[in-house]
PDB file of N, CA and C in Angstrom:
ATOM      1  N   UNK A   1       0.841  -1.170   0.000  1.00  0.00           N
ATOM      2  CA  UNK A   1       0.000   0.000   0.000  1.00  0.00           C
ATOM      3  C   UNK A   1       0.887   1.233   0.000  1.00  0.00           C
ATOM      4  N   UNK A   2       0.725   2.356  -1.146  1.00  0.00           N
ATOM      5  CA  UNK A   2       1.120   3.526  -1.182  1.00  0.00           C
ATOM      6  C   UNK A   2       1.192   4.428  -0.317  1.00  0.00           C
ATOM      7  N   UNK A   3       1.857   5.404   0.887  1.00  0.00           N
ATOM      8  CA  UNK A   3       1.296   6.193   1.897  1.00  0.00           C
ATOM      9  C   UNK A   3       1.226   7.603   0.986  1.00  0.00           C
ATOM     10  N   UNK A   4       0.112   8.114   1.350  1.00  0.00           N
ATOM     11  CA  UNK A   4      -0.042   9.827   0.330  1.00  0.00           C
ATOM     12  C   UNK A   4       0.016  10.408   1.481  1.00  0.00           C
ATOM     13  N   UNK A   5       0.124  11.961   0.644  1.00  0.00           N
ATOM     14  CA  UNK A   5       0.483  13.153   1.968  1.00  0.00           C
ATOM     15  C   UNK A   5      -0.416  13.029   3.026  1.00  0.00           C
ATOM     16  N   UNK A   6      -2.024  12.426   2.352  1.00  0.00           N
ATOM     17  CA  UNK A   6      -2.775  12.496   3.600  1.00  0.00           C
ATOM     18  C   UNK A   6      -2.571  11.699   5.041  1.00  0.00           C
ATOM     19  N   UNK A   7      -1.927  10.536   4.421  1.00  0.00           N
ATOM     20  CA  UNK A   7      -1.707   9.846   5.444  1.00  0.00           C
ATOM     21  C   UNK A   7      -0.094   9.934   6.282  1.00  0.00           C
ATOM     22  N   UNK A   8       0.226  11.601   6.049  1.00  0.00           N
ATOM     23  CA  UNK A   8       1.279  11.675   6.835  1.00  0.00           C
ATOM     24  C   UNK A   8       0.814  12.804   7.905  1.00  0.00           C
ATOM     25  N   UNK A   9       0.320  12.899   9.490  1.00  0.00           N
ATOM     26  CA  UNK A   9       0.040  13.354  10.225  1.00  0.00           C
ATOM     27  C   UNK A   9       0.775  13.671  11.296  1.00  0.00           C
ATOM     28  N   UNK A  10       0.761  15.337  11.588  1.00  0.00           N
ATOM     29  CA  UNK A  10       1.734  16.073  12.331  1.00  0.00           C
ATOM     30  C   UNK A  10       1.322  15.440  13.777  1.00  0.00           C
ATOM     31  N   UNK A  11       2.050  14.770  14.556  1.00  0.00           N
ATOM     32  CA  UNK A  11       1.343  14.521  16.050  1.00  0.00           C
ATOM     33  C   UNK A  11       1.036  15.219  16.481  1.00  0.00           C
ATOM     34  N   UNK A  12       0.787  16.615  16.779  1.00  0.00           N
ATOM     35  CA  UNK A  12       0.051  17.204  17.290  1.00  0.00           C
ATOM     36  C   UNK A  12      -1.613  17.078  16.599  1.00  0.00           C
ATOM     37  N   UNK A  13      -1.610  16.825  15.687  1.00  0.00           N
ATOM     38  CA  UNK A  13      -2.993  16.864  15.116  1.00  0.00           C
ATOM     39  C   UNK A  13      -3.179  15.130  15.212  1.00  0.00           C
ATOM     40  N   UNK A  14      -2.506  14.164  15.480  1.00  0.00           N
ATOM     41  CA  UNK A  14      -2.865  12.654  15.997  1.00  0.00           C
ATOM     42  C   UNK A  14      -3.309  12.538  17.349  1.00  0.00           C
ATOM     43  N   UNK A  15      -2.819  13.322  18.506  1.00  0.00           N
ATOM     44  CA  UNK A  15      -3.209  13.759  19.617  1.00  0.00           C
ATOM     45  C   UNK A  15      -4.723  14.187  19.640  1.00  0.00           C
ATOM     46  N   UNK A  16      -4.784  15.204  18.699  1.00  0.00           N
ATOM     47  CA  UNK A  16      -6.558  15.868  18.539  1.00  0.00           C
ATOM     48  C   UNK A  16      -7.255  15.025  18.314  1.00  0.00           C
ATOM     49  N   UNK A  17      -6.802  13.958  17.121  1.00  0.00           N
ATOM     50  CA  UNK A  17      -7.752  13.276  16.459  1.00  0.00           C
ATOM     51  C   UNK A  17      -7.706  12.052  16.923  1.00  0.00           C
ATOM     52  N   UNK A  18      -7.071  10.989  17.979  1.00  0.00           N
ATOM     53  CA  UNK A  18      -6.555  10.142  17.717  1.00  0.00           C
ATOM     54  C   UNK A  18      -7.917   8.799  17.245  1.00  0.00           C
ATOM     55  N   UNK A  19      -8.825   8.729  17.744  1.00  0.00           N
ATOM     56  CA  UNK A  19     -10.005   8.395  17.731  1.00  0.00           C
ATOM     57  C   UNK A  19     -10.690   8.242  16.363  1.00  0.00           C
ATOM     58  N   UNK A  20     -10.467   9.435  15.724  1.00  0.00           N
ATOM     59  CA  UNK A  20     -10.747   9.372  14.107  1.00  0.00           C
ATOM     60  C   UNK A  20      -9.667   8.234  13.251  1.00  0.00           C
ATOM     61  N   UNK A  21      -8.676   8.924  13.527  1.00  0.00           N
ATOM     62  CA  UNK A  21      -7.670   7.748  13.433  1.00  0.00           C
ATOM     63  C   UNK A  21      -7.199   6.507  13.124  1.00  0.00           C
ATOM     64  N   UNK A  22      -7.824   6.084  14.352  1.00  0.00           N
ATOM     65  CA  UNK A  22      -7.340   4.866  14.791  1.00  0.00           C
ATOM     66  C   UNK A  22      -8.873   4.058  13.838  1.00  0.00           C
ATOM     67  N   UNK A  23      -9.881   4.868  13.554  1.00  0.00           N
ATOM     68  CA  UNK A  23     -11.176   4.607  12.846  1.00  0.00           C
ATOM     69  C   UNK A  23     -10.909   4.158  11.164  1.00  0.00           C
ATOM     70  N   UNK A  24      -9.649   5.127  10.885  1.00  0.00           N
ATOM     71  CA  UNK A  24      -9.346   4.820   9.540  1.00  0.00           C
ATOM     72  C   UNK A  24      -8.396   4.080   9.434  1.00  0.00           C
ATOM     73  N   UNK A  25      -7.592   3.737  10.197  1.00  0.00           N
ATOM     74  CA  UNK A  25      -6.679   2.807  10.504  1.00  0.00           C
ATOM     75  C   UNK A  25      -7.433   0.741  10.149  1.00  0.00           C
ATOM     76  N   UNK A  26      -8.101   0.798  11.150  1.00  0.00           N
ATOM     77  CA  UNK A  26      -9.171  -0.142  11.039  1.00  0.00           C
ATOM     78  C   UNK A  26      -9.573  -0.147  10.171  1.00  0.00           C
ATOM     79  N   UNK A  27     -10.105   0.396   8.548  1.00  0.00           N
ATOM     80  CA  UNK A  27     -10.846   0.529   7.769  1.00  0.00           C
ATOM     81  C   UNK A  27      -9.769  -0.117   7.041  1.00  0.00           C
ATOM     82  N   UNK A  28      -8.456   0.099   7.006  1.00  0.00           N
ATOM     83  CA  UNK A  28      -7.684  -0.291   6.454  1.00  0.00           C
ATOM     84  C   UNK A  28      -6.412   0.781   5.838  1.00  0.00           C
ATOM     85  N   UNK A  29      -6.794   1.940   6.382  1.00  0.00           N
ATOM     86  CA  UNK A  29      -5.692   2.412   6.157  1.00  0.00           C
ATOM     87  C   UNK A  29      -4.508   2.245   7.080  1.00  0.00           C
ATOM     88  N   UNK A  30      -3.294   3.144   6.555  1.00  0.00           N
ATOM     89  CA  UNK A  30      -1.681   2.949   7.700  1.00  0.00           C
ATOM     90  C   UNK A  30      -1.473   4.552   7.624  1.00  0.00           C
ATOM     91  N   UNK A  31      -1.232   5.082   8.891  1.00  0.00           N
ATOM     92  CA  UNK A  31      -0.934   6.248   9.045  1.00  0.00           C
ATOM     93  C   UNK A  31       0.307   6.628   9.383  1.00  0.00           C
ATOM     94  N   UNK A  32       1.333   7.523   8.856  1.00  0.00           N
ATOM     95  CA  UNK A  32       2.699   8.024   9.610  1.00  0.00           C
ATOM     96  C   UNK A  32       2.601   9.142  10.457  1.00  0.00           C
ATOM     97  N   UNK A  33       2.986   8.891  11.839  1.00  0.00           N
ATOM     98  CA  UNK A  33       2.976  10.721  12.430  1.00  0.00           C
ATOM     99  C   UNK A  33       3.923  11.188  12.583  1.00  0.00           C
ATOM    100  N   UNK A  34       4.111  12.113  12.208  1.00  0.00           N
ATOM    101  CA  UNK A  34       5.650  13.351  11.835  1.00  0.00           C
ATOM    102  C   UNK A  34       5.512  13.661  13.100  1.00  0.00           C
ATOM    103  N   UNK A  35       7.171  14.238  13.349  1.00  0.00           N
ATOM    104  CA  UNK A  35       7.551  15.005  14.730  1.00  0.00           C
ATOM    105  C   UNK A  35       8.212  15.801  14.030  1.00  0.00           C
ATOM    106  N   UNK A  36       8.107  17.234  13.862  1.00  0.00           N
ATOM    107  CA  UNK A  36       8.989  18.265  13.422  1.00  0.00           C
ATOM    108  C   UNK A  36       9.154  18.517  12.074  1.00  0.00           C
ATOM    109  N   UNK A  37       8.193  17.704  11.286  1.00  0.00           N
ATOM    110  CA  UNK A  37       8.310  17.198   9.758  1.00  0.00           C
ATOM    111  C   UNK A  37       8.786  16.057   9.622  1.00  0.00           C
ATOM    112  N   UNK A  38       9.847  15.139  10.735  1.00  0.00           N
ATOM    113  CA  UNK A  38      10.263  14.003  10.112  1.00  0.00           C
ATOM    114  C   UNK A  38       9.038  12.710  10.278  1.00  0.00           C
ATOM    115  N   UNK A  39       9.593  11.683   9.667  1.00  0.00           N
ATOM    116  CA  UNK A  39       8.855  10.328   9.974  1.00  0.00           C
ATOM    117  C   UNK A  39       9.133   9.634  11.955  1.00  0.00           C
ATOM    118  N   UNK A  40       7.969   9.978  12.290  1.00  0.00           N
ATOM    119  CA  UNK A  40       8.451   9.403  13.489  1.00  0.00           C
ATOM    120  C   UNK A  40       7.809   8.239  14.166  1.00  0.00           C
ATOM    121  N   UNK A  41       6.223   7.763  13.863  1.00  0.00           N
ATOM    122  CA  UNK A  41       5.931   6.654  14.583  1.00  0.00           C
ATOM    123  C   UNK A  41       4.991   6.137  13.306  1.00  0.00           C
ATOM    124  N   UNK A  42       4.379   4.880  13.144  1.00  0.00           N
ATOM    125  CA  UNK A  42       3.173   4.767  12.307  1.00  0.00           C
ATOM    126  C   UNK A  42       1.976   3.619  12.958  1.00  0.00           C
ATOM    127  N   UNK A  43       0.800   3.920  12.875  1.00  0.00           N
ATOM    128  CA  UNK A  43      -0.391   3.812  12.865  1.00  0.00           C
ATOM    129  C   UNK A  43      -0.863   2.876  12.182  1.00  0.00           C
ATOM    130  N   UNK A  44      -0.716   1.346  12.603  1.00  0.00           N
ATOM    131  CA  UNK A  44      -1.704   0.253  11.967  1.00  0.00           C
ATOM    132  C   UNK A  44      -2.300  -0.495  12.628  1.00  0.00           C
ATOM    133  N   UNK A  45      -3.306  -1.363  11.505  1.00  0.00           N
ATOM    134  CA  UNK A  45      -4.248  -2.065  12.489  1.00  0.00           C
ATOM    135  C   UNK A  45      -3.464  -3.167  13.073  1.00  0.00           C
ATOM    136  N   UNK A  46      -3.834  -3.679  14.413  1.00  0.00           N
ATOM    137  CA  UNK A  46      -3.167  -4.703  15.128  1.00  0.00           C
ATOM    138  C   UNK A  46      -2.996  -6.045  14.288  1.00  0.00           C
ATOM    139  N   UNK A  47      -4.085  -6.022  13.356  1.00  0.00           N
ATOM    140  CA  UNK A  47      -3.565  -7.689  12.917  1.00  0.00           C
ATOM    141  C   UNK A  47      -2.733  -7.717  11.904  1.00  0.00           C
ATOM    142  N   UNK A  48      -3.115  -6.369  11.062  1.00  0.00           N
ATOM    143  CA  UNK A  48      -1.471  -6.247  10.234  1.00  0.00           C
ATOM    144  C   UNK A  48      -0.126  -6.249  10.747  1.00  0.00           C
ATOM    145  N   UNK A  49      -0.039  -5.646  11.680  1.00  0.00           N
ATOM    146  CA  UNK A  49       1.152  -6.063  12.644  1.00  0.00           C
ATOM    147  C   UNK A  49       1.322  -7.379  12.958  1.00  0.00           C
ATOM    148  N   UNK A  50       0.407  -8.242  13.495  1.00  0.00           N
ATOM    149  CA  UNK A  50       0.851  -9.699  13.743  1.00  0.00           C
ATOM    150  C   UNK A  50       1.452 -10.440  12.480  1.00  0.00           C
ATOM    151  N   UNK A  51       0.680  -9.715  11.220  1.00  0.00           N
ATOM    152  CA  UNK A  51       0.847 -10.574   9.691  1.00  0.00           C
ATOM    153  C   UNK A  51       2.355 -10.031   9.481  1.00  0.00           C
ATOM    154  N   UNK A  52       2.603  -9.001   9.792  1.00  0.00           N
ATOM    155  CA  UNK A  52       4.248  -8.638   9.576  1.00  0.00           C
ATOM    156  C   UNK A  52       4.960  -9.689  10.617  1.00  0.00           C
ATOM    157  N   UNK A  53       4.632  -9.406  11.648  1.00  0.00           N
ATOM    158  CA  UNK A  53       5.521 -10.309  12.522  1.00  0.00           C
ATOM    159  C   UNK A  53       5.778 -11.822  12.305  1.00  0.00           C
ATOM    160  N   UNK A  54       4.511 -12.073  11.624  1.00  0.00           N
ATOM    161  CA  UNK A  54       4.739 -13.822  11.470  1.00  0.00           C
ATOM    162  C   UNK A  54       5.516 -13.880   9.985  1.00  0.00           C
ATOM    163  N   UNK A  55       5.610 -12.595   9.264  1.00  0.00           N
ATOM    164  CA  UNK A  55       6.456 -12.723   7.996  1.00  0.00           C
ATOM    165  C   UNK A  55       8.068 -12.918   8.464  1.00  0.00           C
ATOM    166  N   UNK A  56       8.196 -11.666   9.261  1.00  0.00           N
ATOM    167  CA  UNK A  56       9.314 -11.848   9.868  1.00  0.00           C
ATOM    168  C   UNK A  56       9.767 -13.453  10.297  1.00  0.00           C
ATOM    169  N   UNK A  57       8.987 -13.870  11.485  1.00  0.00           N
ATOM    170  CA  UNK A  57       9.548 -15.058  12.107  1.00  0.00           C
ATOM    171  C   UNK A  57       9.704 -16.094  10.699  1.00  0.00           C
ATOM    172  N   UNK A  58       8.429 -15.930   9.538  1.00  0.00           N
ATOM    173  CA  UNK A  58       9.005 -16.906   8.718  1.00  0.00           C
ATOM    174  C   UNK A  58      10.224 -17.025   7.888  1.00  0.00           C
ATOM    175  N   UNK A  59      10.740 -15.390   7.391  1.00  0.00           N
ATOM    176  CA  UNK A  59      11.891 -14.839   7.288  1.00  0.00           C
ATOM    177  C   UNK A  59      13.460 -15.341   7.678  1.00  0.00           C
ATOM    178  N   UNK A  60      13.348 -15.716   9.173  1.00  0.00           N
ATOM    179  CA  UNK A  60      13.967 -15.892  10.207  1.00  0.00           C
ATOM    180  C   UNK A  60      14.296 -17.540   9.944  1.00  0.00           C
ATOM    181  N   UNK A  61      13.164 -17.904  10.216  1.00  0.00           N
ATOM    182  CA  UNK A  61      13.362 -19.720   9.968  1.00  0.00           C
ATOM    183  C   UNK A  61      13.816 -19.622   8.778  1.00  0.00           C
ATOM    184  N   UNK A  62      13.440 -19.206   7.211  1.00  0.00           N
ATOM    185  CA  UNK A  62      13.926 -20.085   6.268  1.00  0.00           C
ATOM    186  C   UNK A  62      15.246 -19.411   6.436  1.00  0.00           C
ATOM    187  N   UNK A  63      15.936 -18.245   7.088  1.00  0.00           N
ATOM    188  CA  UNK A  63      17.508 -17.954   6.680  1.00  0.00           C
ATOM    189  C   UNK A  63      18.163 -19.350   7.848  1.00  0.00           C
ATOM    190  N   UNK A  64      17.643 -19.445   8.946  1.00  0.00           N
ATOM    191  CA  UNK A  64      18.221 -20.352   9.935  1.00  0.00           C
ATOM    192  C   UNK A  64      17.823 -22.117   8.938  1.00  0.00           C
ATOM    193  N   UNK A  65      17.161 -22.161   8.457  1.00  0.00           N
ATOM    194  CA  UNK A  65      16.774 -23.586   7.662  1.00  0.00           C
ATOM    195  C   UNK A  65      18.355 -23.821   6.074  1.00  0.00           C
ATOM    196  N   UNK A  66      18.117 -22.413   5.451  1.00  0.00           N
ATOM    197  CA  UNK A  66      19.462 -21.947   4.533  1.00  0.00           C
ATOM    198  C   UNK A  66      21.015 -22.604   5.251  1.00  0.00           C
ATOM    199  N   UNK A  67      20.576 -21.796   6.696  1.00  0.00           N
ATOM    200  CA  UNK A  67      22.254 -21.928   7.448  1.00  0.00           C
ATOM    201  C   UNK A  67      22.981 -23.772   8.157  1.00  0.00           C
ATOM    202  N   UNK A  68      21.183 -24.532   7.837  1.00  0.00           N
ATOM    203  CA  UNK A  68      21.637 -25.576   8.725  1.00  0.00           C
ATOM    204  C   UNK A  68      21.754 -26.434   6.802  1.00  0.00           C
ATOM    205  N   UNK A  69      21.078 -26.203   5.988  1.00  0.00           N
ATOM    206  CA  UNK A  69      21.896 -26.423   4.911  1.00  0.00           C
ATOM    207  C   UNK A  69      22.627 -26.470   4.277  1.00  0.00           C
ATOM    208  N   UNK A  70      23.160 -25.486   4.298  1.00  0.00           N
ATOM    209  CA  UNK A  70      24.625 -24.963   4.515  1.00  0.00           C
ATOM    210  C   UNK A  70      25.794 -25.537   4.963  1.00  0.00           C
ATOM    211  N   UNK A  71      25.642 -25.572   6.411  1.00  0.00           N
ATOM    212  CA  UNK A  71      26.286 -26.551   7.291  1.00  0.00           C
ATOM    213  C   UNK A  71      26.627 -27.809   6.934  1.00  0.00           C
ATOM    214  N   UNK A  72      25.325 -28.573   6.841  1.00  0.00           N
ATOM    215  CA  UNK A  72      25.135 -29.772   6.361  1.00  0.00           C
ATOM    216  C   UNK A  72      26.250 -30.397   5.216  1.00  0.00           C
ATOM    217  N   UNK A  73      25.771 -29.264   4.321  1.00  0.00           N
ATOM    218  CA  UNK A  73      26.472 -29.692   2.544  1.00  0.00           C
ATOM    219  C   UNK A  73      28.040 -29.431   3.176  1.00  0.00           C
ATOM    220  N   UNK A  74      28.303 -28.618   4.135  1.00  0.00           N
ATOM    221  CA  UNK A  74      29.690 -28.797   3.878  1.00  0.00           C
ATOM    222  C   UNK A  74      30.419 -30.210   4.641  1.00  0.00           C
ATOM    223  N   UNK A  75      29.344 -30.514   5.704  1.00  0.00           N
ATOM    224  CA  UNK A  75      30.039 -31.699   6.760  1.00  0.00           C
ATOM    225  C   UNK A  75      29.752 -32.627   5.244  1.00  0.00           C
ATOM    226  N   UNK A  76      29.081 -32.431   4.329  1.00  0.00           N
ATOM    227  CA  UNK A  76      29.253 -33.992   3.502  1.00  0.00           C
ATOM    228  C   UNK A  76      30.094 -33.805   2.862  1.00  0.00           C
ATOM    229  N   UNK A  77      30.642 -32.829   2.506  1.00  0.00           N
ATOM    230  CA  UNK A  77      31.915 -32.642   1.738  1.00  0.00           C
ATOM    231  C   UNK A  77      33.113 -32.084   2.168  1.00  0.00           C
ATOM    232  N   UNK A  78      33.181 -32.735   3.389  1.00  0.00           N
ATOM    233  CA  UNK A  78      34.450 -32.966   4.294  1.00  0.00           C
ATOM    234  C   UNK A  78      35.382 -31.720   4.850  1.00  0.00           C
ATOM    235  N   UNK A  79      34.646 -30.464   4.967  1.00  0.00           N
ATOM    236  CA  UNK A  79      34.777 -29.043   4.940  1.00  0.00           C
ATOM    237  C   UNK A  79      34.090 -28.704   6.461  1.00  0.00           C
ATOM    238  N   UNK A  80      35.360 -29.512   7.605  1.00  0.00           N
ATOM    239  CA  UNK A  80      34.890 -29.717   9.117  1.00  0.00           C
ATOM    240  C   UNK A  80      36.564 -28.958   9.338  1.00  0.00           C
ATOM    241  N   UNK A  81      35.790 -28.598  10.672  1.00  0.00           N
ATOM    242  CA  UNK A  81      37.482 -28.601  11.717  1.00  0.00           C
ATOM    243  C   UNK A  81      37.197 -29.159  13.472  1.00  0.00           C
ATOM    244  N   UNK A  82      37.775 -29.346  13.678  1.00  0.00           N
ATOM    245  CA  UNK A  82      37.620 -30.063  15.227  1.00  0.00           C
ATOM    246  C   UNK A  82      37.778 -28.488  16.581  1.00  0.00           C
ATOM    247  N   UNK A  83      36.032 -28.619  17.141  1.00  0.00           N
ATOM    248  CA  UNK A  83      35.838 -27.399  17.635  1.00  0.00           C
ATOM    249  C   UNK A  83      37.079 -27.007  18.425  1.00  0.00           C
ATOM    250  N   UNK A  84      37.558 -27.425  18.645  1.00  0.00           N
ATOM    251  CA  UNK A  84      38.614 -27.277  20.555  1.00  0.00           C
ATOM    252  C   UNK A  84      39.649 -26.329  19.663  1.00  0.00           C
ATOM    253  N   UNK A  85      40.294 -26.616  18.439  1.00  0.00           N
ATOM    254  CA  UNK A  85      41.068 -26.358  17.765  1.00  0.00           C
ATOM    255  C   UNK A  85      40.584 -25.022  16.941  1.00  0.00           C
ATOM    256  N   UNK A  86      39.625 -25.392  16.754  1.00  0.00           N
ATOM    257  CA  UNK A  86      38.718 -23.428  16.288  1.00  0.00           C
ATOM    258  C   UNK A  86      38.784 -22.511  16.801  1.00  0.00           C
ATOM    259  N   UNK A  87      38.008 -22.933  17.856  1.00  0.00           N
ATOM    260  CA  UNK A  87      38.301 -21.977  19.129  1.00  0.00           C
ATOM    261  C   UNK A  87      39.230 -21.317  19.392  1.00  0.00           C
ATOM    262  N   UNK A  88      40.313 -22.405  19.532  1.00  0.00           N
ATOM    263  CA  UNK A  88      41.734 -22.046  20.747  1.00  0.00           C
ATOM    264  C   UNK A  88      42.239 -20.664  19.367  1.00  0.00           C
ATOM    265  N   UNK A  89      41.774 -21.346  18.026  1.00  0.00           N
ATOM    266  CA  UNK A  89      42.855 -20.358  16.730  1.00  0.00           C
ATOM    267  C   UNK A  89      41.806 -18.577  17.072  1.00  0.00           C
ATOM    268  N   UNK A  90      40.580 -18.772  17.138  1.00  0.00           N
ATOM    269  CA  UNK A  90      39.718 -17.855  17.621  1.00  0.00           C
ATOM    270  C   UNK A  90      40.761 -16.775  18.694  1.00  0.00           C
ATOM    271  N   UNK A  91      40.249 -17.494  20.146  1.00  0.00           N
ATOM    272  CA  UNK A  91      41.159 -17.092  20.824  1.00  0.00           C
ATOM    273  C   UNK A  91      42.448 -16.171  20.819  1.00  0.00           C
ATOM    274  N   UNK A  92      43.292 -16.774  19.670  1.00  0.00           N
ATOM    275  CA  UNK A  92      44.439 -16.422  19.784  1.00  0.00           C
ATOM    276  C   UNK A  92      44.687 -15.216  18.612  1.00  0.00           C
ATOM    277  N   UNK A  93      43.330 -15.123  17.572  1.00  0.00           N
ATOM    278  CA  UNK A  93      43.204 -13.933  16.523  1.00  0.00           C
ATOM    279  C   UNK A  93      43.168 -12.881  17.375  1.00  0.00           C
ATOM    280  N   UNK A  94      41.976 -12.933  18.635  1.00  0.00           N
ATOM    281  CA  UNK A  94      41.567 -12.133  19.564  1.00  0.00           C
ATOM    282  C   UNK A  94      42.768 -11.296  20.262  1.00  0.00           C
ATOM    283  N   UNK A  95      43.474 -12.615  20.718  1.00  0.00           N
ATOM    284  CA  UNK A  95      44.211 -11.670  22.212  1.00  0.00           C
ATOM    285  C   UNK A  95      45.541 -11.341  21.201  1.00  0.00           C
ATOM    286  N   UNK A  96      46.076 -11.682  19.984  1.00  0.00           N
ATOM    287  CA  UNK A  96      46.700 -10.953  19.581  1.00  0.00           C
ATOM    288  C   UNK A  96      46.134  -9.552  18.502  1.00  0.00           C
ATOM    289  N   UNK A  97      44.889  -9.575  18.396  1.00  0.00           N
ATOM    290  CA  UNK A  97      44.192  -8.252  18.393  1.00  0.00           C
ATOM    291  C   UNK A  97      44.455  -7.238  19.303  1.00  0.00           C
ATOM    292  N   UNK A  98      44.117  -7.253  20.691  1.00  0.00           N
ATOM    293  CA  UNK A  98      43.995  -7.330  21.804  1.00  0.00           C
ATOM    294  C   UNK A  98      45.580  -6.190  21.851  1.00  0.00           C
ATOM    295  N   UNK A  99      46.580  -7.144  21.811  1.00  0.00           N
ATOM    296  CA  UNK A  99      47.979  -7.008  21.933  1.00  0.00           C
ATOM    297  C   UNK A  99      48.572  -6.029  21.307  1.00  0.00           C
ATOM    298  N   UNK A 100      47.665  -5.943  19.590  1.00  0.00           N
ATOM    299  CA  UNK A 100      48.241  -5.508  18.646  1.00  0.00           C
ATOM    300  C   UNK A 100      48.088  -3.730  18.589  1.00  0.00           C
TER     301      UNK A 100
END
């Protein structure tokens, strides 16, 4: 959905109105409220928010589903190191960071 000038509102006039608002909000619009002219908070209905959020979390899983694939393809193609030995090389990038 496009936001037009109308739906960019000075908070002081979201304060006056908020009630009207939150009326067109529900109807289906998304509102931005400016502080000073900039973009500062926005105005949607609650279940569009949940539908973002569950985009997100699905977002989330398929990059973590990508990463254990990832993983995977390389343990089959023999592209391992033995953790204790990772680490300790970790470690030692660090504290001669550290040093440096």
């Amino acid at each position: 959905m496009a936001i037009s000038a109308g739906d960019l509102i000075p908070l002081s006039q979201a304060r006056a109105n908020l009630s009207e608002l939150a009326d067109q909000v529900k109807a289906g619009a998304e509102k931005i409220i400016t502080k000073h002219g900039e973009s500062y908070v926005a105005i949607i209905d609650a279940q569009r928010l949940d539908y973002y959020h569950q985009l997100e979390r699905e977002r989330i899983h398929r990059a973590l589903i990508n990463d254990a694939s990832s993983g995977l393809a390389d343990v089959a193609a023999g592209k391992v190191k033995d953790a204790h030995s990772a680490l300790a090389a970790i470690k030692r990038r660090r504290a001669a960071k550290v040093a440096g």
